[in-house]
C-alpha atoms as a PDB file:
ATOM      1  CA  UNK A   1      25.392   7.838  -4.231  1.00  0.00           C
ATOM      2  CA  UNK A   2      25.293  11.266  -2.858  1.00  0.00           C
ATOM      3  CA  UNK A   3      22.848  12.412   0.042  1.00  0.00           C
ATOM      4  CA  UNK A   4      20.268  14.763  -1.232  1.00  0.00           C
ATOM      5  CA  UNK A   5      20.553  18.222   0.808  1.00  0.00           C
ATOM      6  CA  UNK A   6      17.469  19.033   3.196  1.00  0.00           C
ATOM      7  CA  UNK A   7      17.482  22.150   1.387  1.00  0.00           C
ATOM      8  CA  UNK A   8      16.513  20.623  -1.943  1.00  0.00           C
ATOM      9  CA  UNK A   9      14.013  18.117  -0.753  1.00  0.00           C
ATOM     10  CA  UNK A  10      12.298  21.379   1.124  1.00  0.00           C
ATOM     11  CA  UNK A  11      12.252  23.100  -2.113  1.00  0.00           C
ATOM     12  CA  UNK A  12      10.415  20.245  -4.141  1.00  0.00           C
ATOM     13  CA  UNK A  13       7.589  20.273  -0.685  1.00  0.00           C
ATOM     14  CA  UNK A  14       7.460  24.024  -1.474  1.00  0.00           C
ATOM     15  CA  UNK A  15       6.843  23.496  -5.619  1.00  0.00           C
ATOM     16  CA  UNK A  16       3.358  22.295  -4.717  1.00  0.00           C
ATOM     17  CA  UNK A  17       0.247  22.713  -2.354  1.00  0.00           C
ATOM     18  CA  UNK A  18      -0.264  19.046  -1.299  1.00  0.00           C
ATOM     19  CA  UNK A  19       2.825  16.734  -2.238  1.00  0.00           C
ATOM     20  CA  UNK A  20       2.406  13.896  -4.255  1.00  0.00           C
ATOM     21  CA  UNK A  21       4.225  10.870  -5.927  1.00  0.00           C
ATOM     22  CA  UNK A  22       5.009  12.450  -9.101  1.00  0.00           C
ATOM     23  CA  UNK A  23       4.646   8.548 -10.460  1.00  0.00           C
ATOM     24  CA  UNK A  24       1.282   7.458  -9.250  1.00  0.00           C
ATOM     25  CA  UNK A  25      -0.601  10.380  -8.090  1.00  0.00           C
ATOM     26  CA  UNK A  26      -0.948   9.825  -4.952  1.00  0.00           C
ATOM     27  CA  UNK A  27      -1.080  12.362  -1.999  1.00  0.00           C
ATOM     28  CA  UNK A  28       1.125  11.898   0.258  1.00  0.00           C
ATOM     29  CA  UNK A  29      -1.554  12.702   3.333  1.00  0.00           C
ATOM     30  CA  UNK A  30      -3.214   9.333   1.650  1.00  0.00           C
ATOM     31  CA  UNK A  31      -0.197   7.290   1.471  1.00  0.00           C
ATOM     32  CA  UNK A  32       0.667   7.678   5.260  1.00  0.00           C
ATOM     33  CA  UNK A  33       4.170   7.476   5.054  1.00  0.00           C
ATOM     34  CA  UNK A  34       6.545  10.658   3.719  1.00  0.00           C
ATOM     35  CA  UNK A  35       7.670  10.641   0.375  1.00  0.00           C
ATOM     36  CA  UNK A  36      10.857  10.579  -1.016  1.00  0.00           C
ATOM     37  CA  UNK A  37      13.280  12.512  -2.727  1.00  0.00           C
ATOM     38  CA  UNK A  38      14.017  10.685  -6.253  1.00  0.00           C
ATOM     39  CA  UNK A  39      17.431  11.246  -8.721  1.00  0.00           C
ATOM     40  CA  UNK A  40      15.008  11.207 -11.890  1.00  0.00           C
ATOM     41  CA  UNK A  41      17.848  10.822 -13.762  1.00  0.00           C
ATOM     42  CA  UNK A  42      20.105   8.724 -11.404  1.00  0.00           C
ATOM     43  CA  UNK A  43      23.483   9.851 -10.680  1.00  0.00           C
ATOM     44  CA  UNK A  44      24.510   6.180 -12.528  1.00  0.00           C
ATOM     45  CA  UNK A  45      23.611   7.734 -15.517  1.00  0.00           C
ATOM     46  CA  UNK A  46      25.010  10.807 -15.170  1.00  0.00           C
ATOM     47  CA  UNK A  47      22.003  12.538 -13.042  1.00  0.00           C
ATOM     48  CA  UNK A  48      22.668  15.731 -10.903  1.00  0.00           C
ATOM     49  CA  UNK A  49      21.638  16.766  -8.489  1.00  0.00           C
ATOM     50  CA  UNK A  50      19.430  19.587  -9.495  1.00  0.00           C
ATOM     51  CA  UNK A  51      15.986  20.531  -8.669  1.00  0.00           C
ATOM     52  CA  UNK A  52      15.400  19.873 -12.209  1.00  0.00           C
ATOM     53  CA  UNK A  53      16.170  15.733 -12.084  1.00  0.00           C
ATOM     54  CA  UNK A  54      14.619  15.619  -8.550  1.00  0.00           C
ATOM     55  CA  UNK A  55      11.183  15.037  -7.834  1.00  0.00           C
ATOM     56  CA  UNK A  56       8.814  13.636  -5.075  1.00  0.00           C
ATOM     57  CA  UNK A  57       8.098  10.168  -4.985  1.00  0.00           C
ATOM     58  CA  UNK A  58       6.882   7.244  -2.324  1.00  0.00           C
ATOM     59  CA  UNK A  59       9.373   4.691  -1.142  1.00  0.00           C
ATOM     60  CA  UNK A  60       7.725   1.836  -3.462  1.00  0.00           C
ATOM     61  CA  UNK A  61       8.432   4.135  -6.566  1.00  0.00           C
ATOM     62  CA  UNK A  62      11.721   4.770  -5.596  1.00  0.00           C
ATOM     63  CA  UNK A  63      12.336   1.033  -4.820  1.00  0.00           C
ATOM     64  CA  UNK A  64      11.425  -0.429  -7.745  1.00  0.00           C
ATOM     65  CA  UNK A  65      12.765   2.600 -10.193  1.00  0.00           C
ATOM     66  CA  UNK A  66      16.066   2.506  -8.367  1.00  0.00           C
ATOM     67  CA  UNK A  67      18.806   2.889 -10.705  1.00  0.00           C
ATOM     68  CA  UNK A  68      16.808   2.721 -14.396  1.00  0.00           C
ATOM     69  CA  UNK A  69      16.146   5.185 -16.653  1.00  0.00           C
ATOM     70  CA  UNK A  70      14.454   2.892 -19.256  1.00  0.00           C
ATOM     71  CA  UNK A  71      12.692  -0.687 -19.499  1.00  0.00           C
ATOM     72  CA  UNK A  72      11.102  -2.410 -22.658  1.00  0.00           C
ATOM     73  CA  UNK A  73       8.024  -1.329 -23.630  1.00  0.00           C
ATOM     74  CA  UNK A  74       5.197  -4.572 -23.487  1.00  0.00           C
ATOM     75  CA  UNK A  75       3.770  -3.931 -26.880  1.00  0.00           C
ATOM     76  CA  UNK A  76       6.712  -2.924 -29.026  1.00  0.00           C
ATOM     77  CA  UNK A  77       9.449  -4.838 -27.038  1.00  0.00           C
ATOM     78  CA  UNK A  78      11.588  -1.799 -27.731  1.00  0.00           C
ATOM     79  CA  UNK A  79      13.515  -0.155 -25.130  1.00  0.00           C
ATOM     80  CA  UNK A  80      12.037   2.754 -23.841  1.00  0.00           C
ATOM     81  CA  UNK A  81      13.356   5.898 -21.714  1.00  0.00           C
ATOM     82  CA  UNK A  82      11.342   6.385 -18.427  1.00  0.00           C
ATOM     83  CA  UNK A  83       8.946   9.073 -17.886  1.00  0.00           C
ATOM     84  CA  UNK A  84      10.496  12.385 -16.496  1.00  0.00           C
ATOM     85  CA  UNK A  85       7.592  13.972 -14.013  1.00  0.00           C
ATOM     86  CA  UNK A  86       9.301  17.036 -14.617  1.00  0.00           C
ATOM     87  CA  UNK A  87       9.536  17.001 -18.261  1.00  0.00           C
ATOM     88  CA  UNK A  88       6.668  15.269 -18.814  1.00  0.00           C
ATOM     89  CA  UNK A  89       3.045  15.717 -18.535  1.00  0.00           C
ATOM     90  CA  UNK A  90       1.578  12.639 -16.553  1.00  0.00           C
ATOM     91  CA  UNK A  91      -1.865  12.581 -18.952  1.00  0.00           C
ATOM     92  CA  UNK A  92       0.262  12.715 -21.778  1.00  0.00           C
ATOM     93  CA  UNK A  93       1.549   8.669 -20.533  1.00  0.00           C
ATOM     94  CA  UNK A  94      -0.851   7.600 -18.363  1.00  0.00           C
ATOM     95  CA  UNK A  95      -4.575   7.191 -17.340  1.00  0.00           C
ATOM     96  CA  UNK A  96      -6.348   6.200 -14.820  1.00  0.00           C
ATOM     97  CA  UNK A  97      -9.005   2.927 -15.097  1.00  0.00           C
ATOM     98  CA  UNK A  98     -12.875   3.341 -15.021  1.00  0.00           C
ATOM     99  CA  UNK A  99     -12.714   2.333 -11.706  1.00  0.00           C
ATOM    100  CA  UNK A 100      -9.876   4.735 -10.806  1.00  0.00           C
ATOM    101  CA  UNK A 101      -7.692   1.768  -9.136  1.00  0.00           C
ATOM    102  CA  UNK A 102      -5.404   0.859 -11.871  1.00  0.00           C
ATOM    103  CA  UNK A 103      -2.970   3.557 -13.665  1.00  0.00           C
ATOM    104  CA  UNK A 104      -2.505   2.610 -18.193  1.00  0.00           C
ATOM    105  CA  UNK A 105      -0.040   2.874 -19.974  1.00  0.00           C
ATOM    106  CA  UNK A 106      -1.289   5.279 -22.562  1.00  0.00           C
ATOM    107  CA  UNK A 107       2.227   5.282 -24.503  1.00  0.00           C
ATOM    108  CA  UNK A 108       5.571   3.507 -25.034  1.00  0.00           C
ATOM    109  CA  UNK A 109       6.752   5.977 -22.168  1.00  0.00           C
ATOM    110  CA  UNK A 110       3.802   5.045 -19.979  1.00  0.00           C
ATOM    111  CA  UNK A 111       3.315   1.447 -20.768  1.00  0.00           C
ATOM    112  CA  UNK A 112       7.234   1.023 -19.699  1.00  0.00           C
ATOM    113  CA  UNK A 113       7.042   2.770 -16.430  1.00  0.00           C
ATOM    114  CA  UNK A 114       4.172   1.393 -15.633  1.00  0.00           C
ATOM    115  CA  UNK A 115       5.274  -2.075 -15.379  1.00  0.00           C
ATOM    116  CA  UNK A 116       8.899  -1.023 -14.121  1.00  0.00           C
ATOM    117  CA  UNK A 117       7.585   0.624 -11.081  1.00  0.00           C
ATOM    118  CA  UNK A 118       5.374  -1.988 -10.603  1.00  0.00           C
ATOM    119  CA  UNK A 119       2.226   1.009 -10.753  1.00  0.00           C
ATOM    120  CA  UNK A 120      -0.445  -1.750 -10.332  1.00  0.00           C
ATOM    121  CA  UNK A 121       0.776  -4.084  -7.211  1.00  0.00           C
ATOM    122  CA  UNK A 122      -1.870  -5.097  -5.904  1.00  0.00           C
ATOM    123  CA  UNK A 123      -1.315  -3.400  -2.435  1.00  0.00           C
ATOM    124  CA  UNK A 124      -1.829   0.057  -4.120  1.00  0.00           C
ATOM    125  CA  UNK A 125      -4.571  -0.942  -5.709  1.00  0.00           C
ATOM    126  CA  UNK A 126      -6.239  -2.301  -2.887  1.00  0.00           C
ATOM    127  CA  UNK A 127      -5.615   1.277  -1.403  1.00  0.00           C
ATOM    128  CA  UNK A 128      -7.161   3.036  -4.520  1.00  0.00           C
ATOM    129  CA  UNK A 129     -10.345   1.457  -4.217  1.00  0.00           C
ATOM    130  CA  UNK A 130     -10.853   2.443  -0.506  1.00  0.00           C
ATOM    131  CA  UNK A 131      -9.685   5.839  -1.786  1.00  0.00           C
ATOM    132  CA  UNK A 132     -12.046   5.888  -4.486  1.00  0.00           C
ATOM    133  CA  UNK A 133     -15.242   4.576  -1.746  1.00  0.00           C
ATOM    134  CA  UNK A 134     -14.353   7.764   0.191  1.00  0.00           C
ATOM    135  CA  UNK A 135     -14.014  10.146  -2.759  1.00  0.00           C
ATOM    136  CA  UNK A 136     -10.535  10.669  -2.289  1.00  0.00           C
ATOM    137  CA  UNK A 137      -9.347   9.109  -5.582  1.00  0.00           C
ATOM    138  CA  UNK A 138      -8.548   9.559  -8.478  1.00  0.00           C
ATOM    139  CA  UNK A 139      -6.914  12.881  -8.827  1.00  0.00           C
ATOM    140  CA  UNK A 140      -8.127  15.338 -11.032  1.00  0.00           C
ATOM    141  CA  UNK A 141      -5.456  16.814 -13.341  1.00  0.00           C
END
């Protein structure tokens, strides 16, 4: 596995305004700890790497991702390909709960990654609601 130059990982801080976990959303000034640089497309599976297969992510993302670019999806069974922040729109997959804790899998895509990356441990949601009682949460696309 190849170490991703500080050069790159400066340039995906510099795509954006406030850096967040291109998985769930969250700021990285909320999350506390710095995010990481992901392979979206892991060099396993013939990844590069580009700007365009890397992205921003926290460490529990990156964790529980790790080396997989597709799971089974929970309604169909079928195997599905991950989604790809950067080809990808998140609201296309994903929304967030009435009570803005929990991310859903609106799609195959969604519904796979969401339980892959484990989206809805109950640590992070426990964070999202204290987010959400000080108006910090959810984002708005």
């Amino acid at each position: 596995m190849s170490r991703i130059p500080t050069s790159s990982r400066r340039r995906l801080y510099s795509e954006t305004l406030e850096p967040w976990c291109a998985y769930y959303q969250s700021p990285e000034r909320l999350l506390g700890i710095p995010l990481e640089a992901d392979h979206i497309i892991p060099e396993s599976a013939g990844g590069e790497t580009l700007l365009e297969n890397l992205c921003l992510c926290c460490r529990s993302c990156n964790g529980y991702k790790s080396m997989r670019i597709s799971a089974p999806d929970s309604q169909t069974g079928r195997r599905i390909r991950l989604f790809h922040p950067k080809r990808q729109k998140w609201s296309t997959h994903f929304a967030w709960s009435q009570d803005g804790t929990r991310i859903i899998g609106l799609t195959p895509t969604g519904r796979a990654t969401v339980e892959v990356l484990n989206m809805n441990h109950h640590l992070i949601v426990n964070l999202r609601h204290l987010w959400c009682l000080l108006r910090q949460h959810p984002p708005k696309s």
